[in-house]
C-alpha atoms as a PDB file:
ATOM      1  CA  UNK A   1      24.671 181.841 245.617  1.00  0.00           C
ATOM      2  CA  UNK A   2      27.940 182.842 244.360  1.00  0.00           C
ATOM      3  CA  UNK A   3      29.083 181.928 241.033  1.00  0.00           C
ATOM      4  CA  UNK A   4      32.366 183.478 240.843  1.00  0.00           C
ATOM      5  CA  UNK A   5      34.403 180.775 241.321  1.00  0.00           C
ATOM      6  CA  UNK A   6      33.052 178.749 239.165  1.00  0.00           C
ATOM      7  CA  UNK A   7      33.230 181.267 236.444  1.00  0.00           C
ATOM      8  CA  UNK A   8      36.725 182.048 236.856  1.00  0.00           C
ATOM      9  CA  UNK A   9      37.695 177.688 236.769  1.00  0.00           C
ATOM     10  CA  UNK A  10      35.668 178.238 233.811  1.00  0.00           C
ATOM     11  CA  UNK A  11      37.838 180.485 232.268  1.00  0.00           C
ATOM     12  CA  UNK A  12      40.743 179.595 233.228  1.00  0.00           C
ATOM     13  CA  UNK A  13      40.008 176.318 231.553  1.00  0.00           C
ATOM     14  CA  UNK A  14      39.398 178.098 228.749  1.00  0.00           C
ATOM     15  CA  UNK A  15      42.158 180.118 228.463  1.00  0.00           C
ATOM     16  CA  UNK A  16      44.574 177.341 229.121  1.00  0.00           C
ATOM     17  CA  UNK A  17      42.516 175.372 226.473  1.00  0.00           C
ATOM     18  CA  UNK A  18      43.084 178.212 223.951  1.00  0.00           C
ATOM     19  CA  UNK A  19      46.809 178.143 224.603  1.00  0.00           C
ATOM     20  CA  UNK A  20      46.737 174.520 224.089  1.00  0.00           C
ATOM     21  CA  UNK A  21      45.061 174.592 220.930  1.00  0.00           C
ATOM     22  CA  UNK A  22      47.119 178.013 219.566  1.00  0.00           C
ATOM     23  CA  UNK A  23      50.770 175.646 220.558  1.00  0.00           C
ATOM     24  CA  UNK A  24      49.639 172.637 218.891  1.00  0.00           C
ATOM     25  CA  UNK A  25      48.720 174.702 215.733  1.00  0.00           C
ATOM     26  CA  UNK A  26      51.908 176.072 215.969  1.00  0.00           C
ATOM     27  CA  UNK A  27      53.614 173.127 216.586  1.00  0.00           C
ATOM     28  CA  UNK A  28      51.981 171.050 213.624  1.00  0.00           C
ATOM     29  CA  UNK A  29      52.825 173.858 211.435  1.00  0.00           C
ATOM     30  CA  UNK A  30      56.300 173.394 211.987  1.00  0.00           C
ATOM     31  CA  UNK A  31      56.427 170.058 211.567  1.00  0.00           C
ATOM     32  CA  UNK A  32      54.275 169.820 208.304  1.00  0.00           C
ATOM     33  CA  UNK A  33      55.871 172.869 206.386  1.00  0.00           C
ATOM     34  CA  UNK A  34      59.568 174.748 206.613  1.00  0.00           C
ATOM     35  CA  UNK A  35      59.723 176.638 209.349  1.00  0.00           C
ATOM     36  CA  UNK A  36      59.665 180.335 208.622  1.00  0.00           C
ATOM     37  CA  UNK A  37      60.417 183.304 211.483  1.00  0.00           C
ATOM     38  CA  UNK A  38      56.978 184.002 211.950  1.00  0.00           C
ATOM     39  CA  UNK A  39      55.852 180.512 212.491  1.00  0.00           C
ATOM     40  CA  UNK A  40      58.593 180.031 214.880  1.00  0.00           C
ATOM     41  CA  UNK A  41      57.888 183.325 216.988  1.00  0.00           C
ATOM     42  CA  UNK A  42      54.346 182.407 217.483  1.00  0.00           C
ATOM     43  CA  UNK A  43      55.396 178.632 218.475  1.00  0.00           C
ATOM     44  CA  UNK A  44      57.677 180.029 220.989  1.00  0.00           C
ATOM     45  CA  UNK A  45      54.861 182.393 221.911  1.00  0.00           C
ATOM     46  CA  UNK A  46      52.614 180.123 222.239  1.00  0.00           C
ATOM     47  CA  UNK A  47      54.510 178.166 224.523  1.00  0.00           C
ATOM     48  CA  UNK A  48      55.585 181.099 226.965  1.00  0.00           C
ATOM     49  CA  UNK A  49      51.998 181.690 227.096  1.00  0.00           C
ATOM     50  CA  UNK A  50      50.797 178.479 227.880  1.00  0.00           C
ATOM     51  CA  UNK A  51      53.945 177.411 230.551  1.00  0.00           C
ATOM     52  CA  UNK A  52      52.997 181.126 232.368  1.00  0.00           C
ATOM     53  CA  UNK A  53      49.375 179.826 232.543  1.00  0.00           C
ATOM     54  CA  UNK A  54      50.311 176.474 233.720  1.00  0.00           C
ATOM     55  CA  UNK A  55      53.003 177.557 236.310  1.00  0.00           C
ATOM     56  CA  UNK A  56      50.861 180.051 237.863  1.00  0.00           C
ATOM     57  CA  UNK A  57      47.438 177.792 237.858  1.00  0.00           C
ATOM     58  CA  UNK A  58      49.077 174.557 238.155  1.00  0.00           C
ATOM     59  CA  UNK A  59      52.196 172.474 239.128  1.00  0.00           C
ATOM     60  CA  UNK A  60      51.786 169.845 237.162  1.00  0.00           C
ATOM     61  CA  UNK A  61      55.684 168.623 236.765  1.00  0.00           C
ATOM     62  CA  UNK A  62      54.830 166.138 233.498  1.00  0.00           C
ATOM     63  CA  UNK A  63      53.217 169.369 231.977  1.00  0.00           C
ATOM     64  CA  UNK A  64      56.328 171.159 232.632  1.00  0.00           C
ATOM     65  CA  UNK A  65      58.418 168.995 231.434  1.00  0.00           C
ATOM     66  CA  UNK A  66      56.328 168.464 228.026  1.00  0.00           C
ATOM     67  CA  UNK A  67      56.157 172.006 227.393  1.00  0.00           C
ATOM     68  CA  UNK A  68      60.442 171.897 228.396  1.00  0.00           C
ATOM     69  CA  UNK A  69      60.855 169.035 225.515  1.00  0.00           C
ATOM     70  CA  UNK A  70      58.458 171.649 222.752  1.00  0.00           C
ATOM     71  CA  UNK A  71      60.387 174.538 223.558  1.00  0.00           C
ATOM     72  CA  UNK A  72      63.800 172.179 222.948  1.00  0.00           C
ATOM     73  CA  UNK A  73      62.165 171.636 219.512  1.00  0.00           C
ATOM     74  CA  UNK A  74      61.071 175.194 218.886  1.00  0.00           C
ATOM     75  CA  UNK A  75      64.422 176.260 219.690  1.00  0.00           C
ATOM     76  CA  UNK A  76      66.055 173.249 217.600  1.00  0.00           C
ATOM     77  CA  UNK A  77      63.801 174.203 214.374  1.00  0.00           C
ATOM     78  CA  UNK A  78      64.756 177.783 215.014  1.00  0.00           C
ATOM     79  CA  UNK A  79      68.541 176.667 214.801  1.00  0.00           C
ATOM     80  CA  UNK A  80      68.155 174.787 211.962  1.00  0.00           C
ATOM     81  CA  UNK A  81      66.436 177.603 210.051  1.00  0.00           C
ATOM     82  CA  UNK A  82      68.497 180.157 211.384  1.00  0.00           C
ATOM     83  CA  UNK A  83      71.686 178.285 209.911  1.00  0.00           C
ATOM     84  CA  UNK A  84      70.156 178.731 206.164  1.00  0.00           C
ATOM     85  CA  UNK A  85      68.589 181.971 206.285  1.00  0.00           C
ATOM     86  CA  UNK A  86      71.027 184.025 208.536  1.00  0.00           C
ATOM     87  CA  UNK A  87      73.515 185.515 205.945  1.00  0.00           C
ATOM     88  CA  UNK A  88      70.440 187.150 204.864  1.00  0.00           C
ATOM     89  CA  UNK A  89      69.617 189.006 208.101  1.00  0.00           C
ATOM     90  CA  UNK A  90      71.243 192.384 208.608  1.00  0.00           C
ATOM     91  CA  UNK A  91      71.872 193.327 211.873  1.00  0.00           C
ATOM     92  CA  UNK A  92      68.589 194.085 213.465  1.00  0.00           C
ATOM     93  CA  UNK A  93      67.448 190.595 212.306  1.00  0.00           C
ATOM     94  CA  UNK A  94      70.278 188.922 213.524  1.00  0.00           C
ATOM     95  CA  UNK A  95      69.774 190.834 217.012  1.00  0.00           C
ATOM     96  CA  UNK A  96      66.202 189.640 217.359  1.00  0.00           C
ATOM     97  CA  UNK A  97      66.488 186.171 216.254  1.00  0.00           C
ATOM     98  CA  UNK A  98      68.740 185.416 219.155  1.00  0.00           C
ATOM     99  CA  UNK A  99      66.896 187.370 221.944  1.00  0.00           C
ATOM    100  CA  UNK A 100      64.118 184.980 221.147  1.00  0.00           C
ATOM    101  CA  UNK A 101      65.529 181.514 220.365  1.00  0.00           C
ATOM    102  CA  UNK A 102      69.245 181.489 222.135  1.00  0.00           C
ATOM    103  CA  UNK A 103      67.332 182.694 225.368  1.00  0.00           C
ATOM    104  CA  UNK A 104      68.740 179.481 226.634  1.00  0.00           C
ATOM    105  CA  UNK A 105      72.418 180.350 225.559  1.00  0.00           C
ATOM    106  CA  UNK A 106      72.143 183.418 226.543  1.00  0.00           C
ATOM    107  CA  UNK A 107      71.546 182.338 230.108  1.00  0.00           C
ATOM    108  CA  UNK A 108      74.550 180.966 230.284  1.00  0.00           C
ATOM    109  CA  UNK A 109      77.748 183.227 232.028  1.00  0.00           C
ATOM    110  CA  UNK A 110      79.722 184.704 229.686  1.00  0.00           C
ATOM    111  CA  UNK A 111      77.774 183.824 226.640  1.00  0.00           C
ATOM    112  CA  UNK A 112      76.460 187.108 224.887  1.00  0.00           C
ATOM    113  CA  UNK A 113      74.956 187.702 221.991  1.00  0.00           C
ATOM    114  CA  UNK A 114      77.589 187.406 219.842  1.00  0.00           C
ATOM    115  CA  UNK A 115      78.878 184.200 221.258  1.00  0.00           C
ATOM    116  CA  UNK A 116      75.111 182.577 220.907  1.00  0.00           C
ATOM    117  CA  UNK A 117      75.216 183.677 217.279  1.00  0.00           C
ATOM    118  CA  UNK A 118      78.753 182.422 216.718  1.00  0.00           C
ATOM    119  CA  UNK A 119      77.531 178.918 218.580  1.00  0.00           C
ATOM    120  CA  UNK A 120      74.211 179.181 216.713  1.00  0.00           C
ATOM    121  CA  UNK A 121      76.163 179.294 213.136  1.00  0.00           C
ATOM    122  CA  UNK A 122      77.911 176.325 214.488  1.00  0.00           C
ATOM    123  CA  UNK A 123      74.439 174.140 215.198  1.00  0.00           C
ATOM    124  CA  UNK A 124      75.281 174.553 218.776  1.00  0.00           C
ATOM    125  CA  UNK A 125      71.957 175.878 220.178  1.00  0.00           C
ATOM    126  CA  UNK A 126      71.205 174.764 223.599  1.00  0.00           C
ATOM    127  CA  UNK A 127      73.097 174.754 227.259  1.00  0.00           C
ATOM    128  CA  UNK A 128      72.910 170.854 226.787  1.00  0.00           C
ATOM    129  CA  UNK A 129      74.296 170.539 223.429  1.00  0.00           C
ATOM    130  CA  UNK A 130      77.161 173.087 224.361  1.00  0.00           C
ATOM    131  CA  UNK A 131      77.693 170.802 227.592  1.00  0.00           C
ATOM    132  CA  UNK A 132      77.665 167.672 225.764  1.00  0.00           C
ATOM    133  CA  UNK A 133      80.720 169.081 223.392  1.00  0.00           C
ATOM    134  CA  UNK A 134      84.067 167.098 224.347  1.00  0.00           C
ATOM    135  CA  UNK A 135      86.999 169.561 225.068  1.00  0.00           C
ATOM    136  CA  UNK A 136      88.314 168.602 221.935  1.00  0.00           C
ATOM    137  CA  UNK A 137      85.207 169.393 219.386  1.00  0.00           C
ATOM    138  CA  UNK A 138      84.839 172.341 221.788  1.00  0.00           C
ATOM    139  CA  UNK A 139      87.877 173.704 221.015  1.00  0.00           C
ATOM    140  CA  UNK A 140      87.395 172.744 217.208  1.00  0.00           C
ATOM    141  CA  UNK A 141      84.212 174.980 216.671  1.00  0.00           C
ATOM    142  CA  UNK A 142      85.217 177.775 214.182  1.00  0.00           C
ATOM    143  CA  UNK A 143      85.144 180.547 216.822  1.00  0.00           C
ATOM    144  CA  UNK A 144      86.989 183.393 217.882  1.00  0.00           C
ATOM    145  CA  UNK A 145      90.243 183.149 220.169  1.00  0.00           C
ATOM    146  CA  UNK A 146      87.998 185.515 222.301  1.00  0.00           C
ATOM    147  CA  UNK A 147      84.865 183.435 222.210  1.00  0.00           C
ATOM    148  CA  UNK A 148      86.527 180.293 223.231  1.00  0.00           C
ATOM    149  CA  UNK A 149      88.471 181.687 226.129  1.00  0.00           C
ATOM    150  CA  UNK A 150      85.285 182.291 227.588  1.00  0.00           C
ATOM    151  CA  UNK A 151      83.530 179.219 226.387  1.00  0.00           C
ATOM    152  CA  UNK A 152      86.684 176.731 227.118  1.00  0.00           C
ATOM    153  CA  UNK A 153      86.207 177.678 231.438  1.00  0.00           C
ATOM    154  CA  UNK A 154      82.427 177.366 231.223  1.00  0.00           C
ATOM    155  CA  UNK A 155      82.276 174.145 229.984  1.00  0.00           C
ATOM    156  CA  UNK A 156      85.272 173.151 231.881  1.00  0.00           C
ATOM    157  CA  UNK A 157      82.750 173.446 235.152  1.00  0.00           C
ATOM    158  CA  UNK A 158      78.779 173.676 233.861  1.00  0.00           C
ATOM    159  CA  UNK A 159      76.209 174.678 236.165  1.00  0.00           C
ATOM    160  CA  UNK A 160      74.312 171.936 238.283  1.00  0.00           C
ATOM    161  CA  UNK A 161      70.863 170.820 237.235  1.00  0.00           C
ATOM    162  CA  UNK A 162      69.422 171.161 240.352  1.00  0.00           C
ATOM    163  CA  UNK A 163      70.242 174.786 241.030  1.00  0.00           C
END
């Protein structure tokens, strides 16, 4: 008889349960207390670890799209902490923050780290709130001739959802 399987389900439940347990920690944490960089690196964590496990074990869509809506409030709670804190962040700081929690931004064309910082400092910090700018407060932002040349042709014509 071959258990092997069964063992592997086993822990692969486990694991998933762990992950699960570690986000919602994480999560609550966030929610009860002000968020702090650490707290919000290991909710982001977290999540990456647990939306790995679920893509490659399951395709749950509602899953997906749960763990989508946490990482929109990870990455809100980051912006929101971000905007008091970073005039205390030299360089390095700055540079880490965003390769973490403006991964979204950053996935954009054109937008760089410096333009996800400058959006960032502007409580811009998602594709969707950046698309859901009118030209007009677009062009308002406090940003760089520079920045909003690229930014003013991007939102002009945003990528399709379903791509």
């Amino acid at each position: 008889m071959n258990d092997e399987p069964n063992q592997t389900a086993a822990l692969l439940a486990e694991q998933l349960r762990d992950a699960v347990a570690e986000l919602a920690q994480s999560v609550n944490t966030l929610l009860e207390s002000q968020a702090s960089v650490a707290t919000l690196e290991t909710a982001l964590e977290s999540h990456d670890i647990l939306r790995d496990q679920l893509t490659t074990f399951s395709q749950d869509d509602s899953a997906i799209a749960a763990l989508e809506r946490i990482e929109l409030f990870i990455t809100h709670q980051a912006g929101d902490h971000y905007r008091l804190v970073h005039e205390e962040f030299d360089e390095q700081q700055h540079n880490h923050f965003m390769a973490l929690f403006a991964r979204q931004l950053l996935a954009l064309d054109g937008v760089g780290p410096a333009t996800a910082r400058q959006l960032y400092e502007q409580g811009v910090y998602t594709p969707d709130q950046f698309f859901a700018l009118t030209p007009k407060e677009l062009s308002q932002l406090s940003l760089p001739p520079a920045s909003l040349a690229r930014l003013i042709p991007l939102h002009a014509h945003p990528p399709h959802a379903d791509t």
